[in-house]
N, C-alpha and C. Protein backbone atom coordinates (compact mmCIF):
# COMPACT_ATOMS: atom_id res chain seq x y z
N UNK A 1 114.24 97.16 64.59
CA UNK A 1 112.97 96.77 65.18
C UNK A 1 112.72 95.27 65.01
N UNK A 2 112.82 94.36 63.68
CA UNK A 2 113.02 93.16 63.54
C UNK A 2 113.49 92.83 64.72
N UNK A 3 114.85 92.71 64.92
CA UNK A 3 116.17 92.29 65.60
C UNK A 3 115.54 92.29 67.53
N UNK A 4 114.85 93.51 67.74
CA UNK A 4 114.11 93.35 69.12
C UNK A 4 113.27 92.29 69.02
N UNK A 5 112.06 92.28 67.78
CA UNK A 5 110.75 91.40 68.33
C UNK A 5 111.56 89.98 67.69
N UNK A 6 112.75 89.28 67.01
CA UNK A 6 113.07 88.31 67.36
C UNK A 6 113.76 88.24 68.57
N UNK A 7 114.18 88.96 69.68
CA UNK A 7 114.61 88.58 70.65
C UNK A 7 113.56 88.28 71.64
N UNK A 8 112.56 89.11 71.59
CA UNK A 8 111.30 88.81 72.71
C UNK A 8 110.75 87.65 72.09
N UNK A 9 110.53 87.62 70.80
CA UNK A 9 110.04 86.32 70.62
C UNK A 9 110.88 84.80 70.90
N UNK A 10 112.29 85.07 70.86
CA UNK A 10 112.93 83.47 71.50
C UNK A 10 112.61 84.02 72.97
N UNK A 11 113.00 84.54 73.71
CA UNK A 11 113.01 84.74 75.02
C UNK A 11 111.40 84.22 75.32
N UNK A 12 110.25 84.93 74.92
CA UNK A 12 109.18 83.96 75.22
C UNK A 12 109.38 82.58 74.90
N UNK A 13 109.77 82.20 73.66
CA UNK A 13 109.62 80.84 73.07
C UNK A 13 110.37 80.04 74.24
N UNK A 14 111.86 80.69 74.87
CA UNK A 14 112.58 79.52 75.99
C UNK A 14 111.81 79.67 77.30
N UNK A 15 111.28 80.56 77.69
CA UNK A 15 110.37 81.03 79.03
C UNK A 15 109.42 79.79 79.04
N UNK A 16 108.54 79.76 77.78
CA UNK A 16 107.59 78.63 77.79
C UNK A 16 108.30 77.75 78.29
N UNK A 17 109.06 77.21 77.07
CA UNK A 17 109.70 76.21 77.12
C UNK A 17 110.17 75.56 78.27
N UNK A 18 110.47 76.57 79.33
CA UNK A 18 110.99 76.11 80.53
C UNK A 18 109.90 75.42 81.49
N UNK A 19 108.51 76.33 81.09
CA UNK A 19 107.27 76.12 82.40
C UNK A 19 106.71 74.62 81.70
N UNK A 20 107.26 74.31 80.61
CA UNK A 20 106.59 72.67 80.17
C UNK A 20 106.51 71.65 79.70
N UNK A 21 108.56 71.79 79.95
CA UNK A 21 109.09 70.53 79.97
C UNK A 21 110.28 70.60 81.45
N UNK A 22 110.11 69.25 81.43
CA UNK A 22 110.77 68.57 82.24
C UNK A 22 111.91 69.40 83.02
N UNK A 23 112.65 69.84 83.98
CA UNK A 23 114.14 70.47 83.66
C UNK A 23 114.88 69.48 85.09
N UNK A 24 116.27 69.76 84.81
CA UNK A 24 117.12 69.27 85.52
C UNK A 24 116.59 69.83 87.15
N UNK A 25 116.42 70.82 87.30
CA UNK A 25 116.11 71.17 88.99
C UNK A 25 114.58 70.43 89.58
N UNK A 26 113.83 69.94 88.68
CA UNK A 26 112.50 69.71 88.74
C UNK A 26 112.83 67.72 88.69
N UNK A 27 113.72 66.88 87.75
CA UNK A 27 113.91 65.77 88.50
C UNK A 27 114.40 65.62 89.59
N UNK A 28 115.55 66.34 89.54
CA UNK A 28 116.34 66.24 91.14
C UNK A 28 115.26 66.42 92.00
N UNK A 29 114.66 67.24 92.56
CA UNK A 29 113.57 67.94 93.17
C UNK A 29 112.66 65.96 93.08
N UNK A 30 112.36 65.79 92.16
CA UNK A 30 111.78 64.74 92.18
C UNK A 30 112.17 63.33 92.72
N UNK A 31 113.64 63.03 92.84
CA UNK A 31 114.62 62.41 93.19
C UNK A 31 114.51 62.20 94.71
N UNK A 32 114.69 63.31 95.36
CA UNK A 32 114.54 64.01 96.81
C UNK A 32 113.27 63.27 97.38
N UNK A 33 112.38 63.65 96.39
CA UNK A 33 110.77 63.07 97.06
C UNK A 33 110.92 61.81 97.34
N UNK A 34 111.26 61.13 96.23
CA UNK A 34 111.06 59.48 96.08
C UNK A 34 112.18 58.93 96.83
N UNK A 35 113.37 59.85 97.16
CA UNK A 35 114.19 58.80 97.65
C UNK A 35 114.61 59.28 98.95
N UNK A 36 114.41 60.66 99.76
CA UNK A 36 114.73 60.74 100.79
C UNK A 36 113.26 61.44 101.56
N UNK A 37 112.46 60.94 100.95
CA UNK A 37 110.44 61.27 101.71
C UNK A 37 111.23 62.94 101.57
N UNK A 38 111.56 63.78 100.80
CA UNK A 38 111.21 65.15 100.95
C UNK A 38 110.00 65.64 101.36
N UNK A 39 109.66 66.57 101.92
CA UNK A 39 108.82 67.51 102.44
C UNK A 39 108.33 68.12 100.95
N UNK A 40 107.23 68.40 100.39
CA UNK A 40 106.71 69.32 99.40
C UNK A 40 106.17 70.45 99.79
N UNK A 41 107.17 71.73 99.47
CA UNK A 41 106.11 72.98 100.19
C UNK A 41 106.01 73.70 98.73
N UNK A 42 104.66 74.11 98.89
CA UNK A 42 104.62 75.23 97.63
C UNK A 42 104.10 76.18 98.40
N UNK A 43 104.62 77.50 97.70
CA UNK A 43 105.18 78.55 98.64
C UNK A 43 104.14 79.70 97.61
N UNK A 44 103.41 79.55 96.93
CA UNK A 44 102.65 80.12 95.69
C UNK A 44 101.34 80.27 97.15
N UNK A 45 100.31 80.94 96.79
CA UNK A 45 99.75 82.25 97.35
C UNK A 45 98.65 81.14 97.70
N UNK A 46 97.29 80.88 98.74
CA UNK A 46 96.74 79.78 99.22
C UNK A 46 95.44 79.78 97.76
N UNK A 47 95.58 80.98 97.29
CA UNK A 47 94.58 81.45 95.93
C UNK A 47 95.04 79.71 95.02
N UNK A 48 96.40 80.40 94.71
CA UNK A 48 96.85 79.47 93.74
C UNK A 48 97.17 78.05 93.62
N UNK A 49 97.53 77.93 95.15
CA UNK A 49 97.42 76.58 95.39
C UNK A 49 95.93 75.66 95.43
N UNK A 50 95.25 76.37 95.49
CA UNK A 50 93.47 75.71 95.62
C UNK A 50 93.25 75.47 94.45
N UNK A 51 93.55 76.20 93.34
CA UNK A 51 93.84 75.83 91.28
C UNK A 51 94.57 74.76 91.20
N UNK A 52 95.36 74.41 92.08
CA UNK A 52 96.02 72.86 91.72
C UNK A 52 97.64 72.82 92.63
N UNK A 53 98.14 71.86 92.85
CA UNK A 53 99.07 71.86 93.32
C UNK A 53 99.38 70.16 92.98
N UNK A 54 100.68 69.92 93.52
CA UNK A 54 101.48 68.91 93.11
C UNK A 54 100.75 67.65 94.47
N UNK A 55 100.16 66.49 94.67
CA UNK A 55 99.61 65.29 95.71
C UNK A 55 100.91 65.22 96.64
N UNK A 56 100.48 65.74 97.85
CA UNK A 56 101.14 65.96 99.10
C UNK A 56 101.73 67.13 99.25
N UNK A 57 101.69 67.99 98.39
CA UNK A 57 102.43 69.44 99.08
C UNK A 57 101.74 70.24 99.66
N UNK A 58 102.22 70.75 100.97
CA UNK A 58 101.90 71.78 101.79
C UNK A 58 101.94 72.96 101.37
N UNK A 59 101.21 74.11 101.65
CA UNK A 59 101.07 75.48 100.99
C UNK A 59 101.62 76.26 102.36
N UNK A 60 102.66 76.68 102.04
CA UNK A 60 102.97 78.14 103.01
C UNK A 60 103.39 79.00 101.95
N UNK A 61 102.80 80.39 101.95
CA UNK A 61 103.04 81.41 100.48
C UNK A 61 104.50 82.18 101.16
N UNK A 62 105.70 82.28 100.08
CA UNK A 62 106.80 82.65 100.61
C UNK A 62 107.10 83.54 101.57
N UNK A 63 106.20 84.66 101.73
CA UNK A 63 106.63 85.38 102.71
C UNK A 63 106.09 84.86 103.99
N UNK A 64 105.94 83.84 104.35
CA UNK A 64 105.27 83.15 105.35
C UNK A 64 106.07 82.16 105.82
N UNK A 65 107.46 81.56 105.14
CA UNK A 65 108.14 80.26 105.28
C UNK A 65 108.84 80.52 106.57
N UNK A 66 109.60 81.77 106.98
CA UNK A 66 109.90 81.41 107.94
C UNK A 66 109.38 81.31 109.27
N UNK A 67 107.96 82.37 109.11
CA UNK A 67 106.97 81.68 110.65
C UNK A 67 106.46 80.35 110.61
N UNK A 68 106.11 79.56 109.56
CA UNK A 68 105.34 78.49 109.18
C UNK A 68 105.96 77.31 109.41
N UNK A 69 107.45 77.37 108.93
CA UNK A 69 108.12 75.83 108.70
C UNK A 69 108.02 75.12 109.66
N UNK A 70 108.30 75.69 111.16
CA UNK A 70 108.51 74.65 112.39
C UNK A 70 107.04 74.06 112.52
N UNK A 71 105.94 74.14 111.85
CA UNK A 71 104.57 73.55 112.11
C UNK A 71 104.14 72.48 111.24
N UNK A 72 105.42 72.46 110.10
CA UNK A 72 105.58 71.16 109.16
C UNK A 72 106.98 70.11 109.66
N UNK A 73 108.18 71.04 109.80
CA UNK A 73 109.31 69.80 110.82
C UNK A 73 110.32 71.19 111.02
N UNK A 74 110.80 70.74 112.19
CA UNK A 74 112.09 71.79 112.91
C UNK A 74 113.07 70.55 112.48
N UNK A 75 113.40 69.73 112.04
CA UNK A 75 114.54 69.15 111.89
C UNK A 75 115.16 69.33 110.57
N UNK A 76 116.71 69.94 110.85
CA UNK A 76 117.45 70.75 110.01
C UNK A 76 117.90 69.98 108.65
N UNK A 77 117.85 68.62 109.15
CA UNK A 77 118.14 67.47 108.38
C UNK A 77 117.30 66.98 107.29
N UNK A 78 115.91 67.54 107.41
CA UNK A 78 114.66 66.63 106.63
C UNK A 78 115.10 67.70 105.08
N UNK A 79 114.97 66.91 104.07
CA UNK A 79 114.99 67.20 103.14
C UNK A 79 113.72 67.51 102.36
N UNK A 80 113.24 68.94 101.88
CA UNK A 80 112.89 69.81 101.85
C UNK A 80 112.75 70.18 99.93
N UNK A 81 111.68 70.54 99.24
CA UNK A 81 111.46 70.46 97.65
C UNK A 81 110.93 72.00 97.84
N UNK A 82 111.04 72.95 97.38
CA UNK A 82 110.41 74.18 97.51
C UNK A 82 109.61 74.71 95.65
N UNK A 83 108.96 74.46 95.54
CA UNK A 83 108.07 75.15 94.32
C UNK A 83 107.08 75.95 94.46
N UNK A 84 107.06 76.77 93.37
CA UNK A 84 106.00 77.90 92.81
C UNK A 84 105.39 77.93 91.71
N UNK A 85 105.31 79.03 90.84
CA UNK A 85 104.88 79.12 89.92
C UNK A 85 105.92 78.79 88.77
N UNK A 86 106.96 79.64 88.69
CA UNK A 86 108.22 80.01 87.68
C UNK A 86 109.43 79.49 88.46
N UNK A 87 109.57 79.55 89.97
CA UNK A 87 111.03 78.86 90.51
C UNK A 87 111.16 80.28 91.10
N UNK A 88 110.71 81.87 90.69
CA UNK A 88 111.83 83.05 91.74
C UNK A 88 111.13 82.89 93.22
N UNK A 89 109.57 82.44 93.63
CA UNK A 89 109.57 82.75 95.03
C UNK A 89 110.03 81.28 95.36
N UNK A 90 110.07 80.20 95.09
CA UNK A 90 110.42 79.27 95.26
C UNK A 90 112.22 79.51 95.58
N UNK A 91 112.49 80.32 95.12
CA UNK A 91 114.21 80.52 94.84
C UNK A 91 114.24 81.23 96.32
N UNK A 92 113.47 82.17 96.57
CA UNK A 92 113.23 83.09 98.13
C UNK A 92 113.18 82.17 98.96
N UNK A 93 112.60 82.02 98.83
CA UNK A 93 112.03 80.71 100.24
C UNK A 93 113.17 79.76 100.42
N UNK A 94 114.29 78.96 99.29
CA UNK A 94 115.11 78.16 99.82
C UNK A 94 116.00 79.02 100.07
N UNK A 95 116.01 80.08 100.17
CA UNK A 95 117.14 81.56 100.27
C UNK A 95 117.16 81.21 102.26
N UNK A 96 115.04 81.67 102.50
CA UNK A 96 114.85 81.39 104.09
C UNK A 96 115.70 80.61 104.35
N UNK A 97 114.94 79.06 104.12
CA UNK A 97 115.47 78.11 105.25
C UNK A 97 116.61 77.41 104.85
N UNK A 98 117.76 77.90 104.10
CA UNK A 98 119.05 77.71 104.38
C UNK A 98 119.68 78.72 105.15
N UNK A 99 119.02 79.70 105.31
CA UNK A 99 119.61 80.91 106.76
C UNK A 99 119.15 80.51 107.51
N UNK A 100 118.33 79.76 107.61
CA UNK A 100 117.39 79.39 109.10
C UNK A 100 118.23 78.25 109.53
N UNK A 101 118.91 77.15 108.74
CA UNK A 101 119.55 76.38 109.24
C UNK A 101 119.35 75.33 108.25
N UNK A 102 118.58 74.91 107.68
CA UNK A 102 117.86 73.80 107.33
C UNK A 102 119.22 73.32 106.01
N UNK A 103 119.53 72.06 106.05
CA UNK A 103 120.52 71.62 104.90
C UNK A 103 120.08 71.18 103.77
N UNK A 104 118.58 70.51 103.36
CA UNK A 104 118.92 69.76 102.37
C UNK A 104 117.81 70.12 101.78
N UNK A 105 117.71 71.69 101.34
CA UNK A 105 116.45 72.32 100.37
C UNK A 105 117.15 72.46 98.84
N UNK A 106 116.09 72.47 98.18
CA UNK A 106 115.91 71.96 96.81
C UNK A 106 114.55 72.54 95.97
N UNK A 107 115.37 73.23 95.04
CA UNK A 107 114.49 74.46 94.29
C UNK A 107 113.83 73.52 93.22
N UNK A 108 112.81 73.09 93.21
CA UNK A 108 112.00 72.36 92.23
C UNK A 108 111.70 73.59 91.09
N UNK A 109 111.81 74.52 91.05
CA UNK A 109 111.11 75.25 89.68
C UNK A 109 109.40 75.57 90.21
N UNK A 110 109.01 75.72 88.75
CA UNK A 110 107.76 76.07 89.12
C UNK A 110 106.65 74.52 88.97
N UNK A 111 105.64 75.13 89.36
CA UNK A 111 104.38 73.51 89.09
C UNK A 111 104.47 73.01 88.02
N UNK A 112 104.55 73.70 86.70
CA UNK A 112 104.67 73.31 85.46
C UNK A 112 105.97 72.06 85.15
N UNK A 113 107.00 72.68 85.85
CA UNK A 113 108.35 72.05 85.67
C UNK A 113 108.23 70.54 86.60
N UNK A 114 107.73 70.84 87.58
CA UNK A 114 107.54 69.49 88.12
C UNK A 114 106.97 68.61 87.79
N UNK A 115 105.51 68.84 87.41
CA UNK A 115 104.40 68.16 86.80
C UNK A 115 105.31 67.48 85.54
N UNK A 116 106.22 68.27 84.73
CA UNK A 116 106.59 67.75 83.37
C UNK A 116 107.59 66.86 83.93
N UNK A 117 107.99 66.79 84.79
CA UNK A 117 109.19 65.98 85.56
C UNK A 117 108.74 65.05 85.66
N UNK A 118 107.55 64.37 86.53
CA UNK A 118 106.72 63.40 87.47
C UNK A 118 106.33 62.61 86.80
């Protein structure tokens, strides 16, 4: 019983850890912005985005990315930052629009991870 609640307890302790510092997918992601004008979509629910979001990102909630995108850019080329909360619907959504066509999407993680990035 020990041996379980130290495993849930690191597994929370790295979970945090992940939502509030910095991580490698969340500079890159940041990289993108500053150096090729990426697109910012956060793909988190219009609830959650009104609690805060990252200065300039667009809200389409993931199950929405692929009716939505062509009303932000149809060009396959524009490079593209996708965040959420934790990084999994964010992970969906660059799942979309690399089937849709689009080349140069980029899984920022969640808000936390970016914010600690920026």
């Amino acid at each position: 019983m020990k041996s379980l609640a130290k495993i849930i307890g690191l597994a929370l302790l790295l979970s945090y850890s992940a939502l509030g510092h910095a991580t490698e997918r969340a500079e890159q992601a940041w990289n993108a912005i500053q150096q090729q004008q990426a697109l910012i979509l956060d793909v988190r629910s219009q609830a959650e985005f009104q609690q805060g979001h990252l200065a300039g990102a667009h809200n389409i909630p993931h199950t929405q990315v692929a009716q939505q995108i062509n009303h932000l850019t149809k060009d396959k080329e524009q490079a593209i930052v996708v965040y959420c909360r934790s990084g999994n619907r964010s992970s969906y959504a660059l799942q979309v629009l690399e089937a849709m066509g689009y080349k140069h999407v980029l899984n920022g993680g969640g808000l936390n991870e970016m914010q600690a990035a920026q």
